[in-house]
PDB file of N, CA and C in Angstrom:
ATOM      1  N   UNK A   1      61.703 134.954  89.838  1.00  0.00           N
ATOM      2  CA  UNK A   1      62.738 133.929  89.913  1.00  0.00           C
ATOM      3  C   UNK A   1      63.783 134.238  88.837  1.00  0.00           C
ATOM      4  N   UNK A   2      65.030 134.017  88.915  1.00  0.00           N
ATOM      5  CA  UNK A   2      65.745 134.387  88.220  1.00  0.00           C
ATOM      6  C   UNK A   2      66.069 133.217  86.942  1.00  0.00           C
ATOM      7  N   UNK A   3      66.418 133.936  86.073  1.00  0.00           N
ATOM      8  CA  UNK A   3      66.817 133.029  84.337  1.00  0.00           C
ATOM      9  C   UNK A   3      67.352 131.282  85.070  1.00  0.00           C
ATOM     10  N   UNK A   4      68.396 131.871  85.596  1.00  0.00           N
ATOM     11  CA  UNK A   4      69.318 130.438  85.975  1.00  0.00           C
ATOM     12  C   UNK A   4      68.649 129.652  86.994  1.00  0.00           C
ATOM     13  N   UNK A   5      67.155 130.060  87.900  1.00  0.00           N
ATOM     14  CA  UNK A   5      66.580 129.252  88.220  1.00  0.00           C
ATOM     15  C   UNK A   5      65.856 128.163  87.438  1.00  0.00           C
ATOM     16  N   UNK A   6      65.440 128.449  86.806  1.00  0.00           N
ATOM     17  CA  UNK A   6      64.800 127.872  85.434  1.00  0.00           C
ATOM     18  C   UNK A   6      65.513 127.032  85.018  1.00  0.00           C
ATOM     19  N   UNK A   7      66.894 127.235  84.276  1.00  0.00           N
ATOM     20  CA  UNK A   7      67.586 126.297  83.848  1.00  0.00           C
ATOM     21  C   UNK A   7      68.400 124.739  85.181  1.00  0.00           C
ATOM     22  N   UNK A   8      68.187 125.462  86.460  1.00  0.00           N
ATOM     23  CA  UNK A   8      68.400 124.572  87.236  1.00  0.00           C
ATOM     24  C   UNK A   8      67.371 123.276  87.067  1.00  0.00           C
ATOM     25  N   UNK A   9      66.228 124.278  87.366  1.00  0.00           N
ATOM     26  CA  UNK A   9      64.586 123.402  87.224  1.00  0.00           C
ATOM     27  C   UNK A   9      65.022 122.350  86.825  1.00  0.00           C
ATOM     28  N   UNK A  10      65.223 122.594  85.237  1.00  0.00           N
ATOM     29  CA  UNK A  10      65.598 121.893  84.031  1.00  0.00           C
ATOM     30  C   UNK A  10      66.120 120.523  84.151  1.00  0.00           C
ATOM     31  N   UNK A  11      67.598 121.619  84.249  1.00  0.00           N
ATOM     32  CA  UNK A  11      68.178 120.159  85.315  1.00  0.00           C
ATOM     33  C   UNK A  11      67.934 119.045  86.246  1.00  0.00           C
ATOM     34  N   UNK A  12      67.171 119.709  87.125  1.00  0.00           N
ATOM     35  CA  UNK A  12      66.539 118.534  87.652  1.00  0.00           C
ATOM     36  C   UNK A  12      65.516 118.221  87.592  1.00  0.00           C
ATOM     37  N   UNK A  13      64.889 118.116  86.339  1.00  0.00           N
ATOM     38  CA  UNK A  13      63.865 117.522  85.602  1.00  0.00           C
ATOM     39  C   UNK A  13      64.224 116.756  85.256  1.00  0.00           C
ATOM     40  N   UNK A  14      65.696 117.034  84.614  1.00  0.00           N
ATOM     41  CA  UNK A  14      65.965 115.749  83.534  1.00  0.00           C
ATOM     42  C   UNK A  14      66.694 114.250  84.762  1.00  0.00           C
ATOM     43  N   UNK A  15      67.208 115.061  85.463  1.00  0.00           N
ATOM     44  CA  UNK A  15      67.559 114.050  86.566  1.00  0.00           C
ATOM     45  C   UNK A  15      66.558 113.259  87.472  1.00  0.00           C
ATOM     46  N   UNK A  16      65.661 113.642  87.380  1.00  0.00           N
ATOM     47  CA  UNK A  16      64.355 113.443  88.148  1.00  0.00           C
ATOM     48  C   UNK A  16      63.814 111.884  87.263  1.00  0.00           C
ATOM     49  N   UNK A  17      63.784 112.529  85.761  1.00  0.00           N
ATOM     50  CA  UNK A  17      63.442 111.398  84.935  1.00  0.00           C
ATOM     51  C   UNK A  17      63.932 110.241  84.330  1.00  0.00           C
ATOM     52  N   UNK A  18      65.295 110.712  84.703  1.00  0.00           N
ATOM     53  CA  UNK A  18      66.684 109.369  84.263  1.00  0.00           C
ATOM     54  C   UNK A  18      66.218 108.735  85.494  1.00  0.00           C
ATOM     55  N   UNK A  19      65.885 108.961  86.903  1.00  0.00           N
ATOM     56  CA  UNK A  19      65.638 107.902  87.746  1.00  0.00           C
ATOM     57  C   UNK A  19      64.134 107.729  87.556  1.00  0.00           C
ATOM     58  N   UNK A  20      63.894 108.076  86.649  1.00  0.00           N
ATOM     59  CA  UNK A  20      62.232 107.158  86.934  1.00  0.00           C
ATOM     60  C   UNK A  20      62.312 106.104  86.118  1.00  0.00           C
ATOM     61  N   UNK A  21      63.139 106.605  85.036  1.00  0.00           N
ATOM     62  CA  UNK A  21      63.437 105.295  84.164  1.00  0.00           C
ATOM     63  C   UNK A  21      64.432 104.444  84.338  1.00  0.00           C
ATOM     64  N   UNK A  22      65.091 104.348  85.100  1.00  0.00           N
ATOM     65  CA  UNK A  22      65.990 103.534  85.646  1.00  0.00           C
ATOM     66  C   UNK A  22      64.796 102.819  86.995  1.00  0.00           C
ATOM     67  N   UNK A  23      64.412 103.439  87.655  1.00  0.00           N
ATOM     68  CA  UNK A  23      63.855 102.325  87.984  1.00  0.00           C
ATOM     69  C   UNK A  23      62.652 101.930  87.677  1.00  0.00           C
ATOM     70  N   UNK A  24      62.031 102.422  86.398  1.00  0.00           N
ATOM     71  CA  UNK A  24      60.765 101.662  85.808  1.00  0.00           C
ATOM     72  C   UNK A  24      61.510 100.083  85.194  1.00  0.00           C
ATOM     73  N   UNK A  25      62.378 100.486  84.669  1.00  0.00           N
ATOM     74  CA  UNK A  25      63.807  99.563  83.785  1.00  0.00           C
ATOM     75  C   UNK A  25      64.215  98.408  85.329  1.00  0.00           C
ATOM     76  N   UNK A  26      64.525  98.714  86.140  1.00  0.00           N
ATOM     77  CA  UNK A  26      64.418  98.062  86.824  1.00  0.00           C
ATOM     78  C   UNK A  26      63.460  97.097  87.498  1.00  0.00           C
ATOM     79  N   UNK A  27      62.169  97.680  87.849  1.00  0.00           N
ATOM     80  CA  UNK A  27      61.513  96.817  87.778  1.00  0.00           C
ATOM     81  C   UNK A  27      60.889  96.007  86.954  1.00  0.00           C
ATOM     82  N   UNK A  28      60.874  96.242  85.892  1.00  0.00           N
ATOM     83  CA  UNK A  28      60.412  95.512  84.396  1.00  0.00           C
ATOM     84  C   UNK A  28      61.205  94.147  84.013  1.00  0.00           C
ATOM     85  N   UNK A  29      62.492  94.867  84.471  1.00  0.00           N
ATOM     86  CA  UNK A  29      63.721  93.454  84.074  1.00  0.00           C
ATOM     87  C   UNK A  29      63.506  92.222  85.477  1.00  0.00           C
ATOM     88  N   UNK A  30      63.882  92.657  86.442  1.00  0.00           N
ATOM     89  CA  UNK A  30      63.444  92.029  87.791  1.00  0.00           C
ATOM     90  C   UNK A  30      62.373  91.166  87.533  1.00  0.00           C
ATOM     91  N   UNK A  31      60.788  91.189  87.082  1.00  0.00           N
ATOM     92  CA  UNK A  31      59.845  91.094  87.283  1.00  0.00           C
ATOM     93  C   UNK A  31      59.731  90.253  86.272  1.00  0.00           C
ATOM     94  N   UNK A  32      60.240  90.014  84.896  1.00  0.00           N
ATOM     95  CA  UNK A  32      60.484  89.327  83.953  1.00  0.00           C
ATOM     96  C   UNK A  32      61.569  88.440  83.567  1.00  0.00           C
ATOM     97  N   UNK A  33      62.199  88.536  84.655  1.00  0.00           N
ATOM     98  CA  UNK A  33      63.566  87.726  84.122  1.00  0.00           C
ATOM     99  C   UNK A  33      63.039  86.125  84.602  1.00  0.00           C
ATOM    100  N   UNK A  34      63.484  85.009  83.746  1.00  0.00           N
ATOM    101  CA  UNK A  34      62.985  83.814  84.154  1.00  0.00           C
ATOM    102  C   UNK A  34      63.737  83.023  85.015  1.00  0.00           C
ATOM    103  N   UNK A  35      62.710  82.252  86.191  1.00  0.00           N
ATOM    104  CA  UNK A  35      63.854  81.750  87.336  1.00  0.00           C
ATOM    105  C   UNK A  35      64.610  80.705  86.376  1.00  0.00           C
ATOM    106  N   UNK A  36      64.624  79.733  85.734  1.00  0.00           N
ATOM    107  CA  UNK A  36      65.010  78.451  84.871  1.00  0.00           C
ATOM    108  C   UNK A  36      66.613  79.649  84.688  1.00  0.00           C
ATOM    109  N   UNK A  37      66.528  80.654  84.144  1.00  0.00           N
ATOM    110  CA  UNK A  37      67.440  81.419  83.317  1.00  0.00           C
ATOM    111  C   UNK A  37      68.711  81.863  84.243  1.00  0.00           C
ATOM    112  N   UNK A  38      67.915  82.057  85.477  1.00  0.00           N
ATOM    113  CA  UNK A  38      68.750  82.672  86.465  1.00  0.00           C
ATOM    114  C   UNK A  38      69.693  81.650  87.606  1.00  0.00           C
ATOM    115  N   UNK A  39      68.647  80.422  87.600  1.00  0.00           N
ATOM    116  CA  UNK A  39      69.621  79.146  88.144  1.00  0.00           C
ATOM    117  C   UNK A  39      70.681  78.749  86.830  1.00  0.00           C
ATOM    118  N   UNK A  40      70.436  78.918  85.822  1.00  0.00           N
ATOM    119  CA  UNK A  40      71.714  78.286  84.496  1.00  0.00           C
ATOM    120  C   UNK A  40      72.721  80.034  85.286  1.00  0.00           C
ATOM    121  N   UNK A  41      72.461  80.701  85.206  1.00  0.00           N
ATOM    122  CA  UNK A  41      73.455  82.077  84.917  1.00  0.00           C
ATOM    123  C   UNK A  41      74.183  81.851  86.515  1.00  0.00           C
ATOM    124  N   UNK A  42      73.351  81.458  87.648  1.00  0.00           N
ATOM    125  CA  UNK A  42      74.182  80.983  89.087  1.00  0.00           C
ATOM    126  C   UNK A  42      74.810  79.847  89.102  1.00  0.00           C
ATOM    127  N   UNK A  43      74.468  78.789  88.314  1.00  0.00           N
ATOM    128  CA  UNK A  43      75.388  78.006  88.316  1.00  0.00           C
ATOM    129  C   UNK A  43      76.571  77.991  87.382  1.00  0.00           C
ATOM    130  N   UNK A  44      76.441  78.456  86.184  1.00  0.00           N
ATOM    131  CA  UNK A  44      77.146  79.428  85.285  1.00  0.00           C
ATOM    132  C   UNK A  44      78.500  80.265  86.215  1.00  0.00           C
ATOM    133  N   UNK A  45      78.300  80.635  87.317  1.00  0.00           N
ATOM    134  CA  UNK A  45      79.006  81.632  87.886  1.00  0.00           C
ATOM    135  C   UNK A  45      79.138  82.883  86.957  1.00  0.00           C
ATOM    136  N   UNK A  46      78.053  83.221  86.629  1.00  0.00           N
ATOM    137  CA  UNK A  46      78.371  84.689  86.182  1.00  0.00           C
ATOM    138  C   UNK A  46      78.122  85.679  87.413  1.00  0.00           C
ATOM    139  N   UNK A  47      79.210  86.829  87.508  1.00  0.00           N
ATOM    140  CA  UNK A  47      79.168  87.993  88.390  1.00  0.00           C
ATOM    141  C   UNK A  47      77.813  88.438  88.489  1.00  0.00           C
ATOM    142  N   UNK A  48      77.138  88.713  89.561  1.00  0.00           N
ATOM    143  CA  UNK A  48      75.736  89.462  90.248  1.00  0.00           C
ATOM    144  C   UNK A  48      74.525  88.388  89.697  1.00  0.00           C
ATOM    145  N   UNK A  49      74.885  87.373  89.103  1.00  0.00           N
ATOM    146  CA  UNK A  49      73.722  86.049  89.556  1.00  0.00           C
ATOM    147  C   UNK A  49      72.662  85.664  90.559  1.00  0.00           C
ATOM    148  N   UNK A  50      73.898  85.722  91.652  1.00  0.00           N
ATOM    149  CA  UNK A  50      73.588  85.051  93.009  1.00  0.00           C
ATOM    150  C   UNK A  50      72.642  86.303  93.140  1.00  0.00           C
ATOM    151  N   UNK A  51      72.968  87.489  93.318  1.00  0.00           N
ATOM    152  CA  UNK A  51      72.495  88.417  94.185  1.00  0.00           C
ATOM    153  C   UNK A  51      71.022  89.015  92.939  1.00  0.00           C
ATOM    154  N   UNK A  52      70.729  88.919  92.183  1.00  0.00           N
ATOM    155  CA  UNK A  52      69.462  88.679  91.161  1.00  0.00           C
ATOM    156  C   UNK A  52      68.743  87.984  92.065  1.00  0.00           C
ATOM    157  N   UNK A  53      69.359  86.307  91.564  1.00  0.00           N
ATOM    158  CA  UNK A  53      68.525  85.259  91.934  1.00  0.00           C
ATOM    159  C   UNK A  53      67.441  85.608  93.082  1.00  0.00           C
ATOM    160  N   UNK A  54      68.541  85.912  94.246  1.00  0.00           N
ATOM    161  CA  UNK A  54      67.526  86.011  96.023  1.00  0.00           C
ATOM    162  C   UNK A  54      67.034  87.462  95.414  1.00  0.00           C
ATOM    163  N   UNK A  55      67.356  88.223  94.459  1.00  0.00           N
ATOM    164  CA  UNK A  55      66.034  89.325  94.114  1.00  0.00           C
ATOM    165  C   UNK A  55      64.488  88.973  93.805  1.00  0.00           C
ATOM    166  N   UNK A  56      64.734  87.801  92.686  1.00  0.00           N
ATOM    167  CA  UNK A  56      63.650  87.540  92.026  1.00  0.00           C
ATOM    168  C   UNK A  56      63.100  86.394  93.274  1.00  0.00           C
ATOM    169  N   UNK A  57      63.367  85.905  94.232  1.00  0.00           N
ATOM    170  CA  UNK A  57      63.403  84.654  94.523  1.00  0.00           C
ATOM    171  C   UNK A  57      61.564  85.340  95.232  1.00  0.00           C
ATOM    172  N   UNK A  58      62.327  86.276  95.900  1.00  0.00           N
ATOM    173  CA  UNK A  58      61.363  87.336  97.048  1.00  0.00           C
ATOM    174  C   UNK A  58      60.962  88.612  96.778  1.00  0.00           C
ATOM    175  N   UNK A  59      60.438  88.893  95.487  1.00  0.00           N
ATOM    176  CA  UNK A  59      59.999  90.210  95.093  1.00  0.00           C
ATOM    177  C   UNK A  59      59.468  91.053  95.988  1.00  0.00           C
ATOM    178  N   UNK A  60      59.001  90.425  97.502  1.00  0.00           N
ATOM    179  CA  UNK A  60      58.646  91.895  98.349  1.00  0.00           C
ATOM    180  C   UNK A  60      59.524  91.942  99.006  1.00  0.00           C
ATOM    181  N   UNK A  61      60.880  91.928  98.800  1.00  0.00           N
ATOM    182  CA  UNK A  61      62.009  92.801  99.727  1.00  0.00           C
ATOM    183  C   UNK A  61      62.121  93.936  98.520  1.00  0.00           C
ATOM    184  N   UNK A  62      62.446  93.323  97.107  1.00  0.00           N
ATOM    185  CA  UNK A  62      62.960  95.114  96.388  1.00  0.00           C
ATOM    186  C   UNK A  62      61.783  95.406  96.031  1.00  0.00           C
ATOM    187  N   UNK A  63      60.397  95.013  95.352  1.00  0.00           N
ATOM    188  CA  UNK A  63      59.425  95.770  94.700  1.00  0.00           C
ATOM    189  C   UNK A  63      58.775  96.670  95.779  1.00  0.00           C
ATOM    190  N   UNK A  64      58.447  97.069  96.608  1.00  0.00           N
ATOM    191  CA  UNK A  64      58.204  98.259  97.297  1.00  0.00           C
ATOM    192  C   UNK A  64      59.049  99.507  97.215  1.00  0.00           C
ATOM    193  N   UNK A  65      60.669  98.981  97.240  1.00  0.00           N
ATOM    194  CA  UNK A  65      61.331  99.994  97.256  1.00  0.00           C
ATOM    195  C   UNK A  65      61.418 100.998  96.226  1.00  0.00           C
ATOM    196  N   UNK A  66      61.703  99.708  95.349  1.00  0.00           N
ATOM    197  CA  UNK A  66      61.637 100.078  93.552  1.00  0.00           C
ATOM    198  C   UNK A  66      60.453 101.229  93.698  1.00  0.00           C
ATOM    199  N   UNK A  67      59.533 100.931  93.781  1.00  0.00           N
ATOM    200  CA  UNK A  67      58.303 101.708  93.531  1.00  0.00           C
ATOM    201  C   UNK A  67      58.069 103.226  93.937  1.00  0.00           C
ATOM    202  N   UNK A  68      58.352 102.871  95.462  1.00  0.00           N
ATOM    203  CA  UNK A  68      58.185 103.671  96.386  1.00  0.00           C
ATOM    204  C   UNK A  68      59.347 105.248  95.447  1.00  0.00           C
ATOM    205  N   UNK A  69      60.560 104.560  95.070  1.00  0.00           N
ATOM    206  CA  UNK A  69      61.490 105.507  94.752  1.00  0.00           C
ATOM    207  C   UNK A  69      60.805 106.130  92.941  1.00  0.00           C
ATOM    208  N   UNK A  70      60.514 105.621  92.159  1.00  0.00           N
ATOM    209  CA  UNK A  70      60.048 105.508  90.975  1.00  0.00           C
ATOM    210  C   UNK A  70      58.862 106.699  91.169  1.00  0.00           C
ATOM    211  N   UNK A  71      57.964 106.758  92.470  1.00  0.00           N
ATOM    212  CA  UNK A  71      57.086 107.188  92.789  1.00  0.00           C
ATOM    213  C   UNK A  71      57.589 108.888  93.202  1.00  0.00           C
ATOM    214  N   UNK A  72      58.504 108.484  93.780  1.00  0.00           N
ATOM    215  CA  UNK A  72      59.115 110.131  94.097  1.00  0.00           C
ATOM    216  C   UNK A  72      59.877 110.717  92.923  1.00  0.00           C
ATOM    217  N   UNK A  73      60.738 109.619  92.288  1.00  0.00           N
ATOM    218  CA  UNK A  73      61.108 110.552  90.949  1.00  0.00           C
ATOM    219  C   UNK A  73      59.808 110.991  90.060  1.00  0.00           C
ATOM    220  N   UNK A  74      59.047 110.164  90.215  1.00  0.00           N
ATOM    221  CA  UNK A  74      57.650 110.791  89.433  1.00  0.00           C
ATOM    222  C   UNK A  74      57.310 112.467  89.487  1.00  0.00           C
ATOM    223  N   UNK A  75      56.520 112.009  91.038  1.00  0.00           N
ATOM    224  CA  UNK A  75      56.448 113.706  92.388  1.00  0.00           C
ATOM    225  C   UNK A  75      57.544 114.381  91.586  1.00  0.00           C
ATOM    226  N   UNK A  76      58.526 114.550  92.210  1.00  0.00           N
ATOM    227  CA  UNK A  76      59.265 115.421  91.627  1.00  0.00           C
ATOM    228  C   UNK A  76      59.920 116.053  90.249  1.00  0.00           C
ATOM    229  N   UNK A  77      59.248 115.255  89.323  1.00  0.00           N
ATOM    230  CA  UNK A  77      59.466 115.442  88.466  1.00  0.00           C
ATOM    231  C   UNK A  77      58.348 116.755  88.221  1.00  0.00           C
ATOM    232  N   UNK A  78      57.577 116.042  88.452  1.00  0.00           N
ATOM    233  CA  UNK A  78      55.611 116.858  87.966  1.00  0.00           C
ATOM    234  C   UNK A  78      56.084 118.251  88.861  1.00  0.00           C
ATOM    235  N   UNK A  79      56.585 118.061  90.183  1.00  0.00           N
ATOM    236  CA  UNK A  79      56.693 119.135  90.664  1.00  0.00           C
ATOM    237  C   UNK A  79      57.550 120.168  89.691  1.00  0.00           C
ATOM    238  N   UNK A  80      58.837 119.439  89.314  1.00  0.00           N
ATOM    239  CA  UNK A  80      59.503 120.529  88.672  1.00  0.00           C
ATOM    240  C   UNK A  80      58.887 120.542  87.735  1.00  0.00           C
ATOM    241  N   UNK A  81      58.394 120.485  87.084  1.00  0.00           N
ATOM    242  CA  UNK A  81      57.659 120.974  85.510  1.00  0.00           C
ATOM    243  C   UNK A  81      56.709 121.825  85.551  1.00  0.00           C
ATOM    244  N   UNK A  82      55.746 121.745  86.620  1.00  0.00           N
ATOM    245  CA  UNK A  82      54.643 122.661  87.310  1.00  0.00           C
ATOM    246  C   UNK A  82      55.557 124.113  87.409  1.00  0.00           C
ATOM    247  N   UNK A  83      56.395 123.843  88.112  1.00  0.00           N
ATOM    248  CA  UNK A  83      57.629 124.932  88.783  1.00  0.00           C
ATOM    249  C   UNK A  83      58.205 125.818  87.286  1.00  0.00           C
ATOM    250  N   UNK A  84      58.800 125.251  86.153  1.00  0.00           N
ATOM    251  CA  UNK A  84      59.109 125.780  84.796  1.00  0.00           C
ATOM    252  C   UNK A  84      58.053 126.107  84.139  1.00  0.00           C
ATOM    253  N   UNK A  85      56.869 125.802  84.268  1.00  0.00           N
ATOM    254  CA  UNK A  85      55.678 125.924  83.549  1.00  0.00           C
ATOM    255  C   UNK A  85      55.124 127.628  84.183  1.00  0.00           C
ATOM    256  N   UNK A  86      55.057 127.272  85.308  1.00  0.00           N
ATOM    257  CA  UNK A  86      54.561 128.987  86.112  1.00  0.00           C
ATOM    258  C   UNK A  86      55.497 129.678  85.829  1.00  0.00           C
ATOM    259  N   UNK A  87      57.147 129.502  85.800  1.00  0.00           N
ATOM    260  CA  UNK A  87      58.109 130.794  85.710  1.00  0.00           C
ATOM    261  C   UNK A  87      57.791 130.896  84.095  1.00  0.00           C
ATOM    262  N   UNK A  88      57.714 130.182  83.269  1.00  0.00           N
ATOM    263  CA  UNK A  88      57.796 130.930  81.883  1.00  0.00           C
ATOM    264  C   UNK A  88      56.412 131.641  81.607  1.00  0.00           C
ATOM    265  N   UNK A  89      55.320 131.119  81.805  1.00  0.00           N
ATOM    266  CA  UNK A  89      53.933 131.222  82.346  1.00  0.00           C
ATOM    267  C   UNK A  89      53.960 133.141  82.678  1.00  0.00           C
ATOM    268  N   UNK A  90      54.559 133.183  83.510  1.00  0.00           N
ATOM    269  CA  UNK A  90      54.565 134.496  84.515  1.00  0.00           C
ATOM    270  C   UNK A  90      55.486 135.084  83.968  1.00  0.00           C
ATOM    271  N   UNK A  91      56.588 134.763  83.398  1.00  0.00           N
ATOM    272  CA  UNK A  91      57.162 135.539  82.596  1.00  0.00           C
ATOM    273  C   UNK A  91      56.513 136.227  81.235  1.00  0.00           C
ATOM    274  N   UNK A  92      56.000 135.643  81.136  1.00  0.00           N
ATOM    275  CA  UNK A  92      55.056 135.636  79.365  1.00  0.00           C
ATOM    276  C   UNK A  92      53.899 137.073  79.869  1.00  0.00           C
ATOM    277  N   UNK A  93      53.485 136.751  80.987  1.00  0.00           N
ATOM    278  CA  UNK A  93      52.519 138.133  80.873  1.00  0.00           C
ATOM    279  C   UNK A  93      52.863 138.901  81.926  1.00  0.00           C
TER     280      UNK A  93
END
């Protein structure tokens, strides 16, 4: 495999893992935010309230998704690291 494959890897390792943590971060906040907090912030009219609120209201419309995606940035992460691990690996001997 060539040098600049590797550093692609890389790359999307690190991209792999900004979305796992974005949506670990996501579901953490979702899952904790308090309803009392979120009716003051909708009636409040603060921007993306409303659309929280019916998040938290029904956690099985987004928590599957959340997951499901969290789950593949995972996979792919492990995959690419497996993937940089054998090219330097095989490079080495």
């Amino acid at each position: 495999m060539p040098q600049g494959s590797v550093a692609l890897y890389i790359g999307l390792l690190i991209v792999s893992l900004a979305f796992s943590a974005l949506f670990s971060a996501s579901e953490a906040i979702l899952l904790s935010v308090q309803r009392v907090r979120m009716q003051y912030l909708v009636r409040s009219g603060v921007p993306g309230a409303q659309l929280v609120a019916r998040l938290i209201e029904n956690p099985q419309r987004f928590l599957p998704t959340i997951l499901l995606a969290n789950n593949l940035s995972n996979t792919s992460a492990a995959a690419l690291g497996t993937a940089i691990a054998v090219e330097l690996i095989d490079s080495q001997g």
